[in-house]
PDB file of N, CA and C in Angstrom:
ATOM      1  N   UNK A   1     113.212 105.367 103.036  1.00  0.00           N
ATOM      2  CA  UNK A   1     111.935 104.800 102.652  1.00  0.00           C
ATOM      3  C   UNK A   1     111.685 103.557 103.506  1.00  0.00           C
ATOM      4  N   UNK A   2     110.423 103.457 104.158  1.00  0.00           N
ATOM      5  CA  UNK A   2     109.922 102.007 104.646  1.00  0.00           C
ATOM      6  C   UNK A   2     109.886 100.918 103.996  1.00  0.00           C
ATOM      7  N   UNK A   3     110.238  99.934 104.539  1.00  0.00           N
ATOM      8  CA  UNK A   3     109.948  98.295 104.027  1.00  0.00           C
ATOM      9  C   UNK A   3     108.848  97.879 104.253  1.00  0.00           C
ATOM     10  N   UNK A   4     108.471  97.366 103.041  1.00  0.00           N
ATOM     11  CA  UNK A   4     106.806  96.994 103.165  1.00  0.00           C
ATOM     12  C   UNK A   4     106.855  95.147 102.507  1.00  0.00           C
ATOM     13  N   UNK A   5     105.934  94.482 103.798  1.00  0.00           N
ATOM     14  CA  UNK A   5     106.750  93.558 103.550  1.00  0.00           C
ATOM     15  C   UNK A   5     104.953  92.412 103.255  1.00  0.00           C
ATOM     16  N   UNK A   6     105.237  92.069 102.594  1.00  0.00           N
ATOM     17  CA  UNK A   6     104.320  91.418 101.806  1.00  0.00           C
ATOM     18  C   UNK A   6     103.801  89.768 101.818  1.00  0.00           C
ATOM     19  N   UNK A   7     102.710  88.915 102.452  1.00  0.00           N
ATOM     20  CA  UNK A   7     103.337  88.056 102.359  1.00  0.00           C
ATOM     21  C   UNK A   7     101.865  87.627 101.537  1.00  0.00           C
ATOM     22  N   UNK A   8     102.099  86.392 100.751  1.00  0.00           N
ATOM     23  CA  UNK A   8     100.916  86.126  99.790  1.00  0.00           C
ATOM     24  C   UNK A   8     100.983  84.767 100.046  1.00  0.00           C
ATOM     25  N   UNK A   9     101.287  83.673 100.141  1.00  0.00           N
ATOM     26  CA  UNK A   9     100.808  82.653 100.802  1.00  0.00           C
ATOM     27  C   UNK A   9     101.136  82.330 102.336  1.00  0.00           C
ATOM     28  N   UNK A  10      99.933  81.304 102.330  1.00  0.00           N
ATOM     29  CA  UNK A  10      99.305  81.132 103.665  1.00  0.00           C
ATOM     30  C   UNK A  10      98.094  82.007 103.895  1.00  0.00           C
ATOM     31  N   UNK A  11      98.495  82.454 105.245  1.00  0.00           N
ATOM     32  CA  UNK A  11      97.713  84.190 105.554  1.00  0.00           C
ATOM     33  C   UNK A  11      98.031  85.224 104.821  1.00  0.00           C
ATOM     34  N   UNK A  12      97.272  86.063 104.122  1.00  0.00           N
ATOM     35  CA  UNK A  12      97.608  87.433 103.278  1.00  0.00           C
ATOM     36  C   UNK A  12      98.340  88.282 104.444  1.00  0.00           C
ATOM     37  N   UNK A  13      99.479  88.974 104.724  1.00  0.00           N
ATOM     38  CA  UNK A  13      99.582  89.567 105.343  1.00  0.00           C
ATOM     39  C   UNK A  13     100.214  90.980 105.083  1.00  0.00           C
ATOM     40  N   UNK A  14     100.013  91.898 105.612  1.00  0.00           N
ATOM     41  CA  UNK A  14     100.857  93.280 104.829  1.00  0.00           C
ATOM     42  C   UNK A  14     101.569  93.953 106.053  1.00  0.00           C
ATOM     43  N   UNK A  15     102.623  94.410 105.987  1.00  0.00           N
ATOM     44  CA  UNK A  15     103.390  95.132 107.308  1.00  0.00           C
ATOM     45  C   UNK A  15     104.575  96.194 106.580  1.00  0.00           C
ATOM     46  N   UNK A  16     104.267  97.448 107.452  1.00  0.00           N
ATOM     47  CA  UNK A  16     105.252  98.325 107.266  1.00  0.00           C
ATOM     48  C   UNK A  16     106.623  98.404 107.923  1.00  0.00           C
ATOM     49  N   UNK A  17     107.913  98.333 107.756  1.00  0.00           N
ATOM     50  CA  UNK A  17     109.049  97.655 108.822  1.00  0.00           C
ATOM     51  C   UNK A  17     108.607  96.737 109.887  1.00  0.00           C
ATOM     52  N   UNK A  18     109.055  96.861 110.833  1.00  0.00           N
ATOM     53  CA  UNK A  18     108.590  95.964 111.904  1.00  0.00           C
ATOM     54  C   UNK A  18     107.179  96.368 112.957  1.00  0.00           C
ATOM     55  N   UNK A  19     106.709  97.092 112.221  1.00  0.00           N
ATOM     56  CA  UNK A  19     105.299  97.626 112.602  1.00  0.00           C
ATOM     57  C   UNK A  19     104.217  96.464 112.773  1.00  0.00           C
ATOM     58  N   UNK A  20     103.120  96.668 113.156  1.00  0.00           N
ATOM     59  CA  UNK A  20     101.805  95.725 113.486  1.00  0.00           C
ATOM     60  C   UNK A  20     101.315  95.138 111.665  1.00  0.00           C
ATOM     61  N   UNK A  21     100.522  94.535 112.029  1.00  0.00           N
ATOM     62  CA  UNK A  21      99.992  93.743 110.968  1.00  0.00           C
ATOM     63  C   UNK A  21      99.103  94.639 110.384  1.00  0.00           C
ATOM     64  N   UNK A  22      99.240  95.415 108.867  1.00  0.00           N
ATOM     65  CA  UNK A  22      98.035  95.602 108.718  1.00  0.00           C
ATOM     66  C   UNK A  22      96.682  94.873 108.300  1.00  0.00           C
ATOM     67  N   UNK A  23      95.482  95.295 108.660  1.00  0.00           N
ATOM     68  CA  UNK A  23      94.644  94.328 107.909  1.00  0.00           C
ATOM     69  C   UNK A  23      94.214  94.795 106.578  1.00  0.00           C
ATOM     70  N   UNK A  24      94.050  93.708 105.881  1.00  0.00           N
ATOM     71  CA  UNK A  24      93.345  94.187 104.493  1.00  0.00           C
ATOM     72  C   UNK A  24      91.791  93.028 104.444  1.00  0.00           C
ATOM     73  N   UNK A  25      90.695  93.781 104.408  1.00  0.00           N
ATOM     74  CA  UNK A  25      89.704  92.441 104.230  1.00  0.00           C
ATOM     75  C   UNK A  25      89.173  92.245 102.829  1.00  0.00           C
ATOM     76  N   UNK A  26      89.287  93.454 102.565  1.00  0.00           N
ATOM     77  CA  UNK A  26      88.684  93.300 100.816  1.00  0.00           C
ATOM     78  C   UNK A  26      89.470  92.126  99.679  1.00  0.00           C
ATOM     79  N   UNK A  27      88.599  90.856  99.336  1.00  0.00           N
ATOM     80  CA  UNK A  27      89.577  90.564  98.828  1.00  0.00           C
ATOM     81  C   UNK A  27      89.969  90.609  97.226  1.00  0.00           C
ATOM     82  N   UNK A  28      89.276  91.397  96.792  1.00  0.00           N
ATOM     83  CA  UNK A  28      90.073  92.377  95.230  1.00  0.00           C
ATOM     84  C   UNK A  28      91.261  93.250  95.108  1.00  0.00           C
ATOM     85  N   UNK A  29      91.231  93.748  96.870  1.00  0.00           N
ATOM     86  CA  UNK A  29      92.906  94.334  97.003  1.00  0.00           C
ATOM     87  C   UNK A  29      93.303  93.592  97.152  1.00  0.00           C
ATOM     88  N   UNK A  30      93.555  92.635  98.061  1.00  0.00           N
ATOM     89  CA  UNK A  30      94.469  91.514  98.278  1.00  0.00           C
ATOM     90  C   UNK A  30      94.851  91.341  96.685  1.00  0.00           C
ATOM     91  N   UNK A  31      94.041  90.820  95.716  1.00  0.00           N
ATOM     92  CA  UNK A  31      94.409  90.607  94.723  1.00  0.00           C
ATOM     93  C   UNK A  31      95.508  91.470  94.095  1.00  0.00           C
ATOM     94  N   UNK A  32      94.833  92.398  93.675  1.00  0.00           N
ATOM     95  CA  UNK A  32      95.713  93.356  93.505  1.00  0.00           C
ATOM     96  C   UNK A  32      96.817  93.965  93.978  1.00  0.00           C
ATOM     97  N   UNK A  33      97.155  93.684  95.133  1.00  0.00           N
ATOM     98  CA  UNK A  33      98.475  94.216  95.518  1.00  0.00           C
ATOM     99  C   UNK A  33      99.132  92.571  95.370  1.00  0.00           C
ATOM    100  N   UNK A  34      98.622  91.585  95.618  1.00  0.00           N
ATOM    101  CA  UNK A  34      99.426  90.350  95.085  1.00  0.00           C
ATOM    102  C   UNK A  34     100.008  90.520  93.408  1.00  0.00           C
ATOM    103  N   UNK A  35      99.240  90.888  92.821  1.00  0.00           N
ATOM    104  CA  UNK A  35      99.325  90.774  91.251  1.00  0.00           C
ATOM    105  C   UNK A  35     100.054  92.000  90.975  1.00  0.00           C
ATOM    106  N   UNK A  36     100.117  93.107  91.949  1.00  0.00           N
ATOM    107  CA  UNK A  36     101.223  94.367  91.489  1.00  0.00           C
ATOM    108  C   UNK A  36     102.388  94.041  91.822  1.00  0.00           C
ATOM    109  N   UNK A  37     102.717  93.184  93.026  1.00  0.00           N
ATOM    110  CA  UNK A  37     103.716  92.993  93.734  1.00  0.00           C
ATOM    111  C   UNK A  37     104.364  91.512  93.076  1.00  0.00           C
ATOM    112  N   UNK A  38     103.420  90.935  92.520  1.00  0.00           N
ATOM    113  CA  UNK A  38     104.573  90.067  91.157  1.00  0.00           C
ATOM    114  C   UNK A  38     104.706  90.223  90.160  1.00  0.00           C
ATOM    115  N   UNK A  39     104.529  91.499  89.900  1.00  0.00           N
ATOM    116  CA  UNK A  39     105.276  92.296  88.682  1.00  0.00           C
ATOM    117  C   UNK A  39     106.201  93.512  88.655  1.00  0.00           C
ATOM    118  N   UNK A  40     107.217  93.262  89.377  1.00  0.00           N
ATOM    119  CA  UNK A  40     108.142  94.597  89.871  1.00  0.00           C
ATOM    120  C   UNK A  40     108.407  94.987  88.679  1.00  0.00           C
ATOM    121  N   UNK A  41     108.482  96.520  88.717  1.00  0.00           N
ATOM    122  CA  UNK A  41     108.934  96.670  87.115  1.00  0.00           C
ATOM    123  C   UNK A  41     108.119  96.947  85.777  1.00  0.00           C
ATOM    124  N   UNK A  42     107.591  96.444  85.715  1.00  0.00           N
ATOM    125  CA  UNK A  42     105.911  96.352  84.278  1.00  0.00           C
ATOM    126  C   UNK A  42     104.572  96.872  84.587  1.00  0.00           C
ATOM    127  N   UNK A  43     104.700  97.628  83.952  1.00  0.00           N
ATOM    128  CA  UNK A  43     103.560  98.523  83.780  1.00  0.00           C
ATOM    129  C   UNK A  43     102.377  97.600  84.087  1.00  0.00           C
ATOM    130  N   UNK A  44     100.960  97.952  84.084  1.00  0.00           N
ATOM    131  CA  UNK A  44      99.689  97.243  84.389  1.00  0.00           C
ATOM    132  C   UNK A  44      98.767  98.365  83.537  1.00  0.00           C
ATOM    133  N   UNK A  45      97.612  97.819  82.243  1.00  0.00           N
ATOM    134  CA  UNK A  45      96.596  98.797  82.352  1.00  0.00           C
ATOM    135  C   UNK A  45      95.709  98.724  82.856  1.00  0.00           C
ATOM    136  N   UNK A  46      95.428  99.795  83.205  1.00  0.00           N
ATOM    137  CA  UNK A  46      93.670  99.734  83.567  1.00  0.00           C
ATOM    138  C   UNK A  46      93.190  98.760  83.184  1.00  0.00           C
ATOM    139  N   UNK A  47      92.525  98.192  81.513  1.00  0.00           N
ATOM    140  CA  UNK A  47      92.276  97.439  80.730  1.00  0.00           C
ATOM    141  C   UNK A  47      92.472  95.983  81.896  1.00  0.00           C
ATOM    142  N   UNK A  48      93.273  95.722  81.617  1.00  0.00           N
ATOM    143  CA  UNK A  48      94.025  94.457  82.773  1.00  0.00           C
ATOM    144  C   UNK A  48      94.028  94.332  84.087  1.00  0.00           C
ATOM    145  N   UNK A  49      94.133  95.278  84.580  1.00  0.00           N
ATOM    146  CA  UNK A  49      93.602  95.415  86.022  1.00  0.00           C
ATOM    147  C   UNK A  49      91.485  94.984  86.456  1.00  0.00           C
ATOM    148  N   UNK A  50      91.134  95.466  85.166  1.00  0.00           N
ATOM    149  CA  UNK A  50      89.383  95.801  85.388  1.00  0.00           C
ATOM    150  C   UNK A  50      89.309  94.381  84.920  1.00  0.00           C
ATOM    151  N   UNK A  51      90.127  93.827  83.923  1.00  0.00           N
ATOM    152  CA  UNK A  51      89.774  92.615  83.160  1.00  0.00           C
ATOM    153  C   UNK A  51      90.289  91.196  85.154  1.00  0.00           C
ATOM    154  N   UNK A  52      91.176  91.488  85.682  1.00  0.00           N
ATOM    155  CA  UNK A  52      91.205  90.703  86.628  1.00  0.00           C
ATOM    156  C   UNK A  52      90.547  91.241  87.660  1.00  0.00           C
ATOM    157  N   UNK A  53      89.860  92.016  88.545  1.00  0.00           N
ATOM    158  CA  UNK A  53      89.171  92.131  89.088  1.00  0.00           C
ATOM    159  C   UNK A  53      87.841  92.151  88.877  1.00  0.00           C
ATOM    160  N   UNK A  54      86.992  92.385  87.369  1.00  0.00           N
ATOM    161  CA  UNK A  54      85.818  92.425  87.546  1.00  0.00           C
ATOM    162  C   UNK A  54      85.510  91.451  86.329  1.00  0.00           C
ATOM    163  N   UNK A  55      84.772  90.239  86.147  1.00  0.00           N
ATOM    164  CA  UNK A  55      84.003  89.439  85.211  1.00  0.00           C
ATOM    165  C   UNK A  55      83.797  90.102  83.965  1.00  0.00           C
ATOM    166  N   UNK A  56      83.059  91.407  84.430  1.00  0.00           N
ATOM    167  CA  UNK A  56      81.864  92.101  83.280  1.00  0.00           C
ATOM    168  C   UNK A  56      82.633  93.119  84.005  1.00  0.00           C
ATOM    169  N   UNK A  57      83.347  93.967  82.503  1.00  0.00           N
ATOM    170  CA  UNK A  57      83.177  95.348  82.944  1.00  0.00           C
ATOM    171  C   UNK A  57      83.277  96.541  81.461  1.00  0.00           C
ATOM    172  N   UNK A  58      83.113  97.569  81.154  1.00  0.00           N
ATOM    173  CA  UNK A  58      82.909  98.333  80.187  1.00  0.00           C
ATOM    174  C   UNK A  58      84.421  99.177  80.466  1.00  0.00           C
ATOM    175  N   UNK A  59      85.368  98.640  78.894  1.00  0.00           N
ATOM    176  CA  UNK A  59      86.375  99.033  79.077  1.00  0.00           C
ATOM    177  C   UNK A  59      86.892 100.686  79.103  1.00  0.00           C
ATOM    178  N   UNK A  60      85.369 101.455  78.899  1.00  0.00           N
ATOM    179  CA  UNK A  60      85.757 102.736  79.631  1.00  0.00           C
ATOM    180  C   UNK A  60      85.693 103.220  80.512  1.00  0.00           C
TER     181      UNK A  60
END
């Protein structure tokens, strides 16, 4: 399996082994892979996910 290597402060940066930089510009993924990636382990719901990415949203 690849190393995916993550970095969340400073510059957002995302890289697969020693591969190129990927870019990410959206920044609700950024969020989200920050906020998945400091929770190794624990589940996430939907519920919680929609509640940190969107202000207003209809929990169905």
């Amino acid at each position: 399996m690849d190393k995916l290597n993550l970095k969340l402060l400073g510059e957002f940066g995302l890289q697969i082994q020693e591969g190129p930089c990927i870019r990410v510009s959206s920044k609700k993924s950024r969020a989200l892979m920050g906020y998945l990636a400091s929770r190794p382990g624990h589940p996430v719901s939907r519920v919680d996910l929609a509640r940190l990415l969107w202000e207003r949203h209809d929990e169905q």
